[in-house]
Protein backbone atom coordinates (compact mmCIF):
# COMPACT_ATOMS: atom_id res chain seq x y z
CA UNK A 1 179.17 93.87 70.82
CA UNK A 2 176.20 92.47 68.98
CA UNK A 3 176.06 89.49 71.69
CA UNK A 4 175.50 92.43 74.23
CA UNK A 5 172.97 94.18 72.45
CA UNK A 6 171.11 91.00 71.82
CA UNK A 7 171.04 90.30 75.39
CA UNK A 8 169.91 93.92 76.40
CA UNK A 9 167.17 94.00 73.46
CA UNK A 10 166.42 90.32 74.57
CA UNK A 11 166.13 91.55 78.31
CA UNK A 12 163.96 94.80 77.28
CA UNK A 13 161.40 92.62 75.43
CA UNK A 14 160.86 90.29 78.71
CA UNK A 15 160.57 93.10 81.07
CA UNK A 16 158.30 94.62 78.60
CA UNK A 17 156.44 91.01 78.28
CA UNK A 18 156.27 90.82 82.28
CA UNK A 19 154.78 94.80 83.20
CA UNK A 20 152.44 93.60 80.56
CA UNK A 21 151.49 90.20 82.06
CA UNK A 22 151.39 91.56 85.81
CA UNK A 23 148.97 94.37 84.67
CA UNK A 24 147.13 91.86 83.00
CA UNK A 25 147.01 89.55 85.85
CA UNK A 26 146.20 92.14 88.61
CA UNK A 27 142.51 93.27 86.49
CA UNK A 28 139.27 91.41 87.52
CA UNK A 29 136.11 90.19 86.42
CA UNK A 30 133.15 91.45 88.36
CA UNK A 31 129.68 89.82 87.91
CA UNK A 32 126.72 91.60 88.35
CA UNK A 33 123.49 89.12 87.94
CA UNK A 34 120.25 90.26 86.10
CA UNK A 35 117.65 88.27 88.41
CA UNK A 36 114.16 89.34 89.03
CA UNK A 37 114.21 92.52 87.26
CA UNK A 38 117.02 93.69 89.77
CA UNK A 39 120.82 94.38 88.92
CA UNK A 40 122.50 92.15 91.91
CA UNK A 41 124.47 94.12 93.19
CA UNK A 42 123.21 97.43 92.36
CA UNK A 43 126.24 99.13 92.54
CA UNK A 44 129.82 97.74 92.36
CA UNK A 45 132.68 99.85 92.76
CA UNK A 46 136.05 98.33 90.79
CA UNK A 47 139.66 99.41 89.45
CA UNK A 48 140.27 100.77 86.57
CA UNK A 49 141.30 98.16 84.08
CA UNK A 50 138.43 95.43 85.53
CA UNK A 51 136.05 94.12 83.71
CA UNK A 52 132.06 93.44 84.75
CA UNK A 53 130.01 90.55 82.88
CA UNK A 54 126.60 90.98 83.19
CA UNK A 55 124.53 87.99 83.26
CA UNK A 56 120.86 87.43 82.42
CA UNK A 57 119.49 85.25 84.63
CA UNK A 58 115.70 85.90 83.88
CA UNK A 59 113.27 84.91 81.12
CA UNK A 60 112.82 87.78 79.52
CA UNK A 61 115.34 89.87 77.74
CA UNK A 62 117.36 92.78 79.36
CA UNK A 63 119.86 95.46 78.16
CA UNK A 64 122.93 96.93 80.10
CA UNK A 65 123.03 100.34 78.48
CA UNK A 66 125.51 103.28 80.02
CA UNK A 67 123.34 106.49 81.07
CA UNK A 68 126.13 108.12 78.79
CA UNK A 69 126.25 105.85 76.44
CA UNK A 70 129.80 104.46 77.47
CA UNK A 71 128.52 100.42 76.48
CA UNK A 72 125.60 99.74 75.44
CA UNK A 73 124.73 95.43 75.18
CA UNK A 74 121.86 93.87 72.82
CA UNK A 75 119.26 92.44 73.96
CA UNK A 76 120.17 89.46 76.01
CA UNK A 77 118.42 86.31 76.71
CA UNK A 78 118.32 84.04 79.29
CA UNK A 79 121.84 83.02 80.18
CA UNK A 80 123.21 85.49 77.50
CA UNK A 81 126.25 87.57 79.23
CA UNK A 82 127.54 91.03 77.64
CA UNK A 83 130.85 92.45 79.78
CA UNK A 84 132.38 95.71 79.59
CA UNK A 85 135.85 96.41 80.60
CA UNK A 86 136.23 99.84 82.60
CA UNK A 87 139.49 101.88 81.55
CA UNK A 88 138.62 105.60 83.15
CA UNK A 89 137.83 106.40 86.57
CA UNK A 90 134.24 107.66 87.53
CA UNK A 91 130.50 106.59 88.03
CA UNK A 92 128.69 104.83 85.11
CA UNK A 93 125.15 104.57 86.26
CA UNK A 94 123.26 102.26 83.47
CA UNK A 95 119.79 100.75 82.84
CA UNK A 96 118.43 98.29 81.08
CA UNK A 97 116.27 99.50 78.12
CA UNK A 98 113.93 97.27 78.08
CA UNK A 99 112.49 98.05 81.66
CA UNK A 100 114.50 101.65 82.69
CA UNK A 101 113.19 100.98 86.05
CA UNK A 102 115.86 98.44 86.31
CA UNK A 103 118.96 100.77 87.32
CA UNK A 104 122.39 100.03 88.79
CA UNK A 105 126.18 101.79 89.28
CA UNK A 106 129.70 101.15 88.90
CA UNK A 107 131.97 103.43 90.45
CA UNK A 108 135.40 103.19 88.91
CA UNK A 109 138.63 103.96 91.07
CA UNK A 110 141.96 104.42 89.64
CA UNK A 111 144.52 101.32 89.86
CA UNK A 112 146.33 101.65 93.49
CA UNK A 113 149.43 104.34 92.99
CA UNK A 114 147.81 105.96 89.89
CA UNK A 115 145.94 109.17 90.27
């Protein structure tokens, strides 16, 4: 009997190990480049569960800072990336805080067959 249950626990603990793996697997990174003064693109729309990276391409330092306060970066130099990984469905509009002019949008959907 304890052969059996070894197996089954055994068996539990992979299938356990491979939901986690998959749901790993099927998340992205998105990049959104700070060039310019711009957000490229200005708005992304992902799953739930992706991540963006945001990437300072220019001189000067930026911020990537949620309208709501959701994620909020330092101040990044040049080359200097901050990410953010998106769990709960919605619109984030963010700015940086440095220049608030400087405005973009991620619209979050929920993973295909969740609601």
């Amino acid at each position: 009997m304890s052969n059996i249950l070894r197996f089954t626990a055994g068996t539990f603990a992979a299938c356990v190990l491979l939901r986690v793996f998959v749901a790993e697997a099927s998340a992205e990174t998105i990049e959104v480049k700070i060039d310019n003064f711009t957000f490229a693109p200005q708005q992304i729309t992902v799953k739930a569960g992706d991540t963006v990276t945001w990437t300072n391409g220019d001189d000067i330092p930026h911020t990537v800072t949620s309208k709501t306060q959701a994620f909020r970066s330092k101040a990044m130099d040049t080359d200097d990336k901050f990410s953010f990984t998106f769990a709960t469905p919605g619109s984030y509009g963010y700015f940086c805080s440095l220049h608030p002019h400087m405005t973009g949008t991620v619209v979050v959907e929920a993973k295909t067959g969740e609601k």
